[in-house]
C-alpha atoms as a PDB file:
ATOM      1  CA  UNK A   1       0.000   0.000   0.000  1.00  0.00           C
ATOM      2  CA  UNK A   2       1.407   3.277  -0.800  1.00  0.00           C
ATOM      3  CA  UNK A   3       2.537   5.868   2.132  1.00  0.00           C
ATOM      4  CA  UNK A   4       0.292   8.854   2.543  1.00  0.00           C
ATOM      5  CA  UNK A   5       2.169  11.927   0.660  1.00  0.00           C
ATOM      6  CA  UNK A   6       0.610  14.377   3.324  1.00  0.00           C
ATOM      7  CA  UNK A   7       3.095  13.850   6.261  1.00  0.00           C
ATOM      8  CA  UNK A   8       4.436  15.945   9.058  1.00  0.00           C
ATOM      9  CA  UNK A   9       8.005  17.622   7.986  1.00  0.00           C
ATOM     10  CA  UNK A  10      10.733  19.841  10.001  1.00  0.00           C
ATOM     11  CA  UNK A  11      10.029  22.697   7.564  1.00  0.00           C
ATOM     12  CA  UNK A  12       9.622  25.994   9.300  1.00  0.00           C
ATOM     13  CA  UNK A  13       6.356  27.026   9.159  1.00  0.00           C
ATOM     14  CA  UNK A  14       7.479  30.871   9.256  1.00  0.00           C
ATOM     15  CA  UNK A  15       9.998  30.504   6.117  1.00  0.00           C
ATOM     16  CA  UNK A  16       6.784  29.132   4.697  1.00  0.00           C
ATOM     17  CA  UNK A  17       4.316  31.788   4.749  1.00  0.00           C
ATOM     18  CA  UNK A  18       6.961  34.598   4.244  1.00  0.00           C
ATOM     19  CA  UNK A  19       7.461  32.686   1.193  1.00  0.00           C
ATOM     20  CA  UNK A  20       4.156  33.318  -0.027  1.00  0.00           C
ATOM     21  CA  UNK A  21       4.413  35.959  -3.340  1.00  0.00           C
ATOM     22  CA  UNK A  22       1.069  37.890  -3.046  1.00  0.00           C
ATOM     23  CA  UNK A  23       1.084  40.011   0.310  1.00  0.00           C
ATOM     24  CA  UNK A  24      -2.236  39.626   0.694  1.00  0.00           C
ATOM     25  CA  UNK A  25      -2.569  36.001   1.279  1.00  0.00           C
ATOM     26  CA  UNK A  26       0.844  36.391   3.060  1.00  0.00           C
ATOM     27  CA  UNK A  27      -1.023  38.759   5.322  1.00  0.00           C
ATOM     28  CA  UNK A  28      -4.419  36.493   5.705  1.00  0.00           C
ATOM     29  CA  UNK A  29      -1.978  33.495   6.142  1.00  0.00           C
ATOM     30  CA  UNK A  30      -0.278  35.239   8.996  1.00  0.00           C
ATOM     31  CA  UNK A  31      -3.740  36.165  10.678  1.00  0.00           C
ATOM     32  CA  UNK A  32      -4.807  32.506  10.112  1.00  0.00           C
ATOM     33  CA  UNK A  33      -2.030  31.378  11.937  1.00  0.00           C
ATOM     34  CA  UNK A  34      -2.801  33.354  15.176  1.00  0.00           C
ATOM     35  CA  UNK A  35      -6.035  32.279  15.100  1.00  0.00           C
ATOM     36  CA  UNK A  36      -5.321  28.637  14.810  1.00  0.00           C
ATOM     37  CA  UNK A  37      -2.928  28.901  17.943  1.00  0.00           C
ATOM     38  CA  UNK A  38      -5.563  30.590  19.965  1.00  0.00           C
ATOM     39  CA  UNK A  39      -8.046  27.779  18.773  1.00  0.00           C
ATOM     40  CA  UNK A  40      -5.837  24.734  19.484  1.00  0.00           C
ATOM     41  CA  UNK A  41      -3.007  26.136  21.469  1.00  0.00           C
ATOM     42  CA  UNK A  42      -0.927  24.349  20.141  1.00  0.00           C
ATOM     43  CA  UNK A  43       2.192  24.700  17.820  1.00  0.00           C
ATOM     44  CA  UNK A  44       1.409  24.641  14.269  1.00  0.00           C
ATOM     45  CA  UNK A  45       3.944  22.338  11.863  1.00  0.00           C
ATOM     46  CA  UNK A  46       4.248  22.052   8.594  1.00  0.00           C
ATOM     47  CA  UNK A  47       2.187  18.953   6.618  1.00  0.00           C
ATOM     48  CA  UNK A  48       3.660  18.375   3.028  1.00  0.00           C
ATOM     49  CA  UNK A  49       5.181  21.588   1.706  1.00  0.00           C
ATOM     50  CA  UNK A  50       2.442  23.681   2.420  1.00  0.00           C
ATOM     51  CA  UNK A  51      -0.222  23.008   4.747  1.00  0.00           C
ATOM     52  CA  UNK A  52      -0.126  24.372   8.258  1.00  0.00           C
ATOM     53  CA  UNK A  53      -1.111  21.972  10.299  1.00  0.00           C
ATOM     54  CA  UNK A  54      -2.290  21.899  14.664  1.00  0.00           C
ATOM     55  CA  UNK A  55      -1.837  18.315  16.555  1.00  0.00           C
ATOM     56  CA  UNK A  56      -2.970  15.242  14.400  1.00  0.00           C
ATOM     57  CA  UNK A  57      -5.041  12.275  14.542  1.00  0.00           C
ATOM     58  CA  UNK A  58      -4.810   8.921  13.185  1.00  0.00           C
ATOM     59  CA  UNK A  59      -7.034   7.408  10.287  1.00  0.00           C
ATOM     60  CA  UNK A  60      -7.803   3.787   8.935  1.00  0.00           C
ATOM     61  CA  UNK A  61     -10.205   3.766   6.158  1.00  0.00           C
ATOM     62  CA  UNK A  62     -12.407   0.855   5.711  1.00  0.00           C
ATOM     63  CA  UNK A  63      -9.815   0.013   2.160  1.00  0.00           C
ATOM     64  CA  UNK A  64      -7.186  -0.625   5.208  1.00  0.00           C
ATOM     65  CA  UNK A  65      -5.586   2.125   4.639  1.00  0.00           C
ATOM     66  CA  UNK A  66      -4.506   4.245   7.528  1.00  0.00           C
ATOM     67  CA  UNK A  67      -2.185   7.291   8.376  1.00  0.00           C
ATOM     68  CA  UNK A  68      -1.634  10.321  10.499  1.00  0.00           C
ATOM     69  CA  UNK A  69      -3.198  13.928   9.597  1.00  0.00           C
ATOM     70  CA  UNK A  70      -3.105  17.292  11.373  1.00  0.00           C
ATOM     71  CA  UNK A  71      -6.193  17.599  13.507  1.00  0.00           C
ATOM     72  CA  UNK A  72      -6.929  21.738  12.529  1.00  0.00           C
ATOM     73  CA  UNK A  73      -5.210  23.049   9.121  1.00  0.00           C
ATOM     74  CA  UNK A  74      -5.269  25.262   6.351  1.00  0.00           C
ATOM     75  CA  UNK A  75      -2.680  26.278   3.391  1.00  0.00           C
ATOM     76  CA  UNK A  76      -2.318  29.647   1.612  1.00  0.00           C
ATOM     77  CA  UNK A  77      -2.900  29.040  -1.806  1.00  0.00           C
ATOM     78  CA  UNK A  78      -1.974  30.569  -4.686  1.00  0.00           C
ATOM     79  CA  UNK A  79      -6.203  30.629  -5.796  1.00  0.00           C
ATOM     80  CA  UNK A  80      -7.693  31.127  -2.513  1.00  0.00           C
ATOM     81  CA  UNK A  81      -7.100  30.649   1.703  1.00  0.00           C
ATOM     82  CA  UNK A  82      -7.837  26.817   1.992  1.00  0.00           C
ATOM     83  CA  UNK A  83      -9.416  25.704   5.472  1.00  0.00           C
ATOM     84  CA  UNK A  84      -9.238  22.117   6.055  1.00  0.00           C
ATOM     85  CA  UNK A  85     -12.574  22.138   7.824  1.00  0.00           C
ATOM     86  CA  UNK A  86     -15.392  19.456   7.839  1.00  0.00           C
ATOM     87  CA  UNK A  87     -19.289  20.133   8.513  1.00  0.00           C
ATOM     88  CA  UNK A  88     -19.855  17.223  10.771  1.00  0.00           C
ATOM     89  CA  UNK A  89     -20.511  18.935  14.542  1.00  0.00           C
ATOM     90  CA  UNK A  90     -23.956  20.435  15.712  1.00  0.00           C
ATOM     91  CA  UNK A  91     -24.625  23.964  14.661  1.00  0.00           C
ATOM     92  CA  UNK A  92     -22.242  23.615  11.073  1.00  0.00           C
ATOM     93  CA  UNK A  93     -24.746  24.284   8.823  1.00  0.00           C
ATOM     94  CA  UNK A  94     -25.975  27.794  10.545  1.00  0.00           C
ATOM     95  CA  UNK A  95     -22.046  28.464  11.241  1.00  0.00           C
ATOM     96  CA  UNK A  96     -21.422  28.144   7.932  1.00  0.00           C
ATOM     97  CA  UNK A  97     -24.673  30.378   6.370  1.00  0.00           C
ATOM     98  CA  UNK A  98     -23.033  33.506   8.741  1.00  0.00           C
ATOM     99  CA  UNK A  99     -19.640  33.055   7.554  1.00  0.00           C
ATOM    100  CA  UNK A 100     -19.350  35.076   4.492  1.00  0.00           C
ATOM    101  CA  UNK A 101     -18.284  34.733   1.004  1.00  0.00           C
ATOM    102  CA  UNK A 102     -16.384  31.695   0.678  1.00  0.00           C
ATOM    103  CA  UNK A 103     -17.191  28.123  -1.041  1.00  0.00           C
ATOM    104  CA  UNK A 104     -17.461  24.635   0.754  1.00  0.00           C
ATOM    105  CA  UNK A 105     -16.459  21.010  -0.747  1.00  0.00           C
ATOM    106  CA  UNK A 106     -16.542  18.613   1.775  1.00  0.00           C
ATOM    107  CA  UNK A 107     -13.491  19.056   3.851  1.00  0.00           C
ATOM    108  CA  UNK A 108     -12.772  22.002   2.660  1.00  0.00           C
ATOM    109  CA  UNK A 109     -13.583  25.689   2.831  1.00  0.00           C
ATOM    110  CA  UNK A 110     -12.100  28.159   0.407  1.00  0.00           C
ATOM    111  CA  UNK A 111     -11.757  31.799   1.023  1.00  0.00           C
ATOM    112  CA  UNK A 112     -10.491  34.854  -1.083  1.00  0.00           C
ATOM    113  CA  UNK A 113      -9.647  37.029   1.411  1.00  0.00           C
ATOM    114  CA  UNK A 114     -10.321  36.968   5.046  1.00  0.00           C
ATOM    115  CA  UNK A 115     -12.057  40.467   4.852  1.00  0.00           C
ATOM    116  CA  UNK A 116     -14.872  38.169   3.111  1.00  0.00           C
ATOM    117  CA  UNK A 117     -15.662  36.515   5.911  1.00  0.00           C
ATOM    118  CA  UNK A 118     -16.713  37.089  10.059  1.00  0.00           C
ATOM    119  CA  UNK A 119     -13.675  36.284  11.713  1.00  0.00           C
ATOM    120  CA  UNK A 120     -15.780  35.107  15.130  1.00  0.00           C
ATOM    121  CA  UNK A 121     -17.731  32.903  13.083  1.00  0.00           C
ATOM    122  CA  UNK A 122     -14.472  31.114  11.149  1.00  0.00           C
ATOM    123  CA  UNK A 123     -13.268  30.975  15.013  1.00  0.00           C
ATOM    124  CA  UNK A 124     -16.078  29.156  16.155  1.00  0.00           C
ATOM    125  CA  UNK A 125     -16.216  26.880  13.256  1.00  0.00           C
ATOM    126  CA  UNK A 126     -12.314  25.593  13.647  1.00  0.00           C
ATOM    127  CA  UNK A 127     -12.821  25.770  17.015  1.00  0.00           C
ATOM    128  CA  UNK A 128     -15.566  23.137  16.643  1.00  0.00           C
ATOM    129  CA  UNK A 129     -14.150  21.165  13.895  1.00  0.00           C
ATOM    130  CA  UNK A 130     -11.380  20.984  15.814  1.00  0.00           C
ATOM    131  CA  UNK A 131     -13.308  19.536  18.795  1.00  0.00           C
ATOM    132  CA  UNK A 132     -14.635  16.903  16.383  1.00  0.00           C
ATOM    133  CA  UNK A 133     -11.659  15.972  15.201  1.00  0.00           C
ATOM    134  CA  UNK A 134     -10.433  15.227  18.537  1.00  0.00           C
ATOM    135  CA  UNK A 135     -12.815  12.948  18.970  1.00  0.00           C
ATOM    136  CA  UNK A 136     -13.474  10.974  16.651  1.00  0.00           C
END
């Protein structure tokens, strides 16, 4: 079976996002960032070469296959902010109609700019994916 490509690296997450071109998401990136640490107080680490990833959990899909994946994440892309964010804890579906212009697949939510969006509300929803997460 092949090895997940999305693993945990020593990469420092700070060379990362000043590595980002446009300032913008550079600047989103940064206030992502702080916000995840508040969230999960914990240290974020890189996952891959660029997702920004909180803690991690472990997976084993009914195919057998299993691996490890950060528990809270999100990557500054060059399109759009990508939150790694699911819809599967009470109140996601009301969290998600107040959170502003964005776009939803379904573990991810994509974002333009964070001036699109309530900043409380994209709190509370990693906040409670993040919850989930941990307990699944």
């Amino acid at each position: 079976m092949s090895e997940n490509k999305t693993q945990a690296t020593s990469a420092s997450v700070d060379d990362f996002i000043l590595s980002v071109e446009n300032s913008r998401r550079q600047k989103d990136a940064l206030a992502a960032l702080d916000l995840y640490k508040k969230v999960t107080k914990l240290t974020p680490i890189m996952w891959g070469p660029s997702i920004i990833g909180f803690g991690s959990y472990h997976y084993v899909l009914d195919s057998g296959r299993e691996g490890d994946m950060p528990a809270a994440a999100f990557s500054p892309r060059k399109s759009n902010m990508t939150f790694y964010l699911g819809d599967s804890f009470k109140g996601a579906k009301n969290l998600y109609a107040r959170l502003g212009k964005h776009r939803k697949s379904t573990a991810c939510v994509y974002i333009n700019k964070l001036d699109d969006v309530d900043l409380e509300v994209l709190k509370e929803i990693i906040a409670l994916d993040f919850a989930h997460s941990n307990q699944s």
